[in-house]
Protein backbone atom coordinates (compact mmCIF):
# COMPACT_ATOMS: atom_id res chain seq x y z
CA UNK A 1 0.00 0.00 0.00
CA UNK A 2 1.56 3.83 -0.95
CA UNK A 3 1.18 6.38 1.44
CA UNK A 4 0.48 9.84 -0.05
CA UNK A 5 1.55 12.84 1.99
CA UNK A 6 2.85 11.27 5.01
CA UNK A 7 4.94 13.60 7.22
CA UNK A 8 8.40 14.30 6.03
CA UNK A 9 7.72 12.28 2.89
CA UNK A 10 8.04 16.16 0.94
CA UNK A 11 4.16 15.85 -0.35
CA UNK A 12 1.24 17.16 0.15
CA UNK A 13 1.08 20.01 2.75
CA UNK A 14 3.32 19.30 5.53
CA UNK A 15 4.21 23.05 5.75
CA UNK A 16 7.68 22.53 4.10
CA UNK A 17 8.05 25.08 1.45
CA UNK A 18 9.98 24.19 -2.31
CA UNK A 19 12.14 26.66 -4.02
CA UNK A 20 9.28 28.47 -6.17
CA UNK A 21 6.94 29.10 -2.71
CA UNK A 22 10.45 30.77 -1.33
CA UNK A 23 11.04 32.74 -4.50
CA UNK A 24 7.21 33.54 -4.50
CA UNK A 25 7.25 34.44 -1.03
CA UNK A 26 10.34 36.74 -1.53
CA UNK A 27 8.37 38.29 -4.38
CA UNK A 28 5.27 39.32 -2.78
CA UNK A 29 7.45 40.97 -0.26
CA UNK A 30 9.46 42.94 -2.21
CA UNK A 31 6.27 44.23 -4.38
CA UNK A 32 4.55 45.01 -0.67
CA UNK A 33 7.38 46.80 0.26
CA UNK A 34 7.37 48.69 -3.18
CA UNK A 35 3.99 49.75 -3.10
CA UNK A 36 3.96 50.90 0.29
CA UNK A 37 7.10 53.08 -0.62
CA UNK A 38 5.96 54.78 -3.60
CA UNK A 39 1.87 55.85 -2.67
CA UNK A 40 2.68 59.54 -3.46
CA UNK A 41 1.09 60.28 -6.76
CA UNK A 42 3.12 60.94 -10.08
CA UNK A 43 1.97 62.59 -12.89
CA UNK A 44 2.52 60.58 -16.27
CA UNK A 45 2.12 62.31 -19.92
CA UNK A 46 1.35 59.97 -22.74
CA UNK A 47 0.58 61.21 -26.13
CA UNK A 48 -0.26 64.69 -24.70
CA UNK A 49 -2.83 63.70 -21.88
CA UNK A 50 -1.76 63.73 -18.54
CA UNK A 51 -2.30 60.53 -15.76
CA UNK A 52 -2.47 61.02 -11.79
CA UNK A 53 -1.85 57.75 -9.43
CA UNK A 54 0.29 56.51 -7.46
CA UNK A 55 4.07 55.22 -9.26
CA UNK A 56 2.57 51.26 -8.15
CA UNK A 57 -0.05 51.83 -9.78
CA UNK A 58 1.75 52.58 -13.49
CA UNK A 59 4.41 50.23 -12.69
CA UNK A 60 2.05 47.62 -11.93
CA UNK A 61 0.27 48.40 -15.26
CA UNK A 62 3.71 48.14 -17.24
CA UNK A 63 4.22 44.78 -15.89
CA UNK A 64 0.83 43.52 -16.79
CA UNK A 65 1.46 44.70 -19.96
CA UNK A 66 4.64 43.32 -20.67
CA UNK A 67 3.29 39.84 -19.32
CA UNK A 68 0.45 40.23 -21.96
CA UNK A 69 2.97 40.84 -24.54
CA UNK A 70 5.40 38.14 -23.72
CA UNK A 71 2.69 35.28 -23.45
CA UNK A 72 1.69 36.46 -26.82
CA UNK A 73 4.80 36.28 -28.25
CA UNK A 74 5.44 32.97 -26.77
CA UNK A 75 2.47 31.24 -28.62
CA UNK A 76 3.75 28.62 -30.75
CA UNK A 77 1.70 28.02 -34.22
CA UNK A 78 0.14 24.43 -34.31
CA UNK A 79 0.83 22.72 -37.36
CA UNK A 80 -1.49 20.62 -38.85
């Protein structure tokens, strides 16, 4: 018989985090921290109309953006 997510056995949730929950972890962190730093609004001008929020706000936007681009660019054509 096979025991699934036994203690110490590295399944299942035994509260033992792998490398991508640690990097994830350290991510969320840093992008709290960010945000938290950088509430004061900026002004942004983009093809001659001006944008008020705060700089997480519009660097939260580019990164959405780029992620939108990226997984677009990263489809592969079926063939068939």
């Amino acid at each position: 018989m096979v025991e699934h997510g036994t203690a110490g056995s590295g399944t299942g949730r035994g509260g033992s985090f792998g490398p991508r929950q640690v990097v994830a972890l350290l991510l969320a962190v840093v992008a709290m921290v960010f945000v938290l730093q950088n509430r004061g609004e900026t002004t942004l001008a983009f093809f001659g109309v001006s944008f008020a929020a705060p700089l997480w706000l519009y660097t939260l936007i580019a990164l959405l953006v780029g992620g939108l681009i990226g997984a677009l660019l990263s489809r592969r054509k079926r063939s068939g």
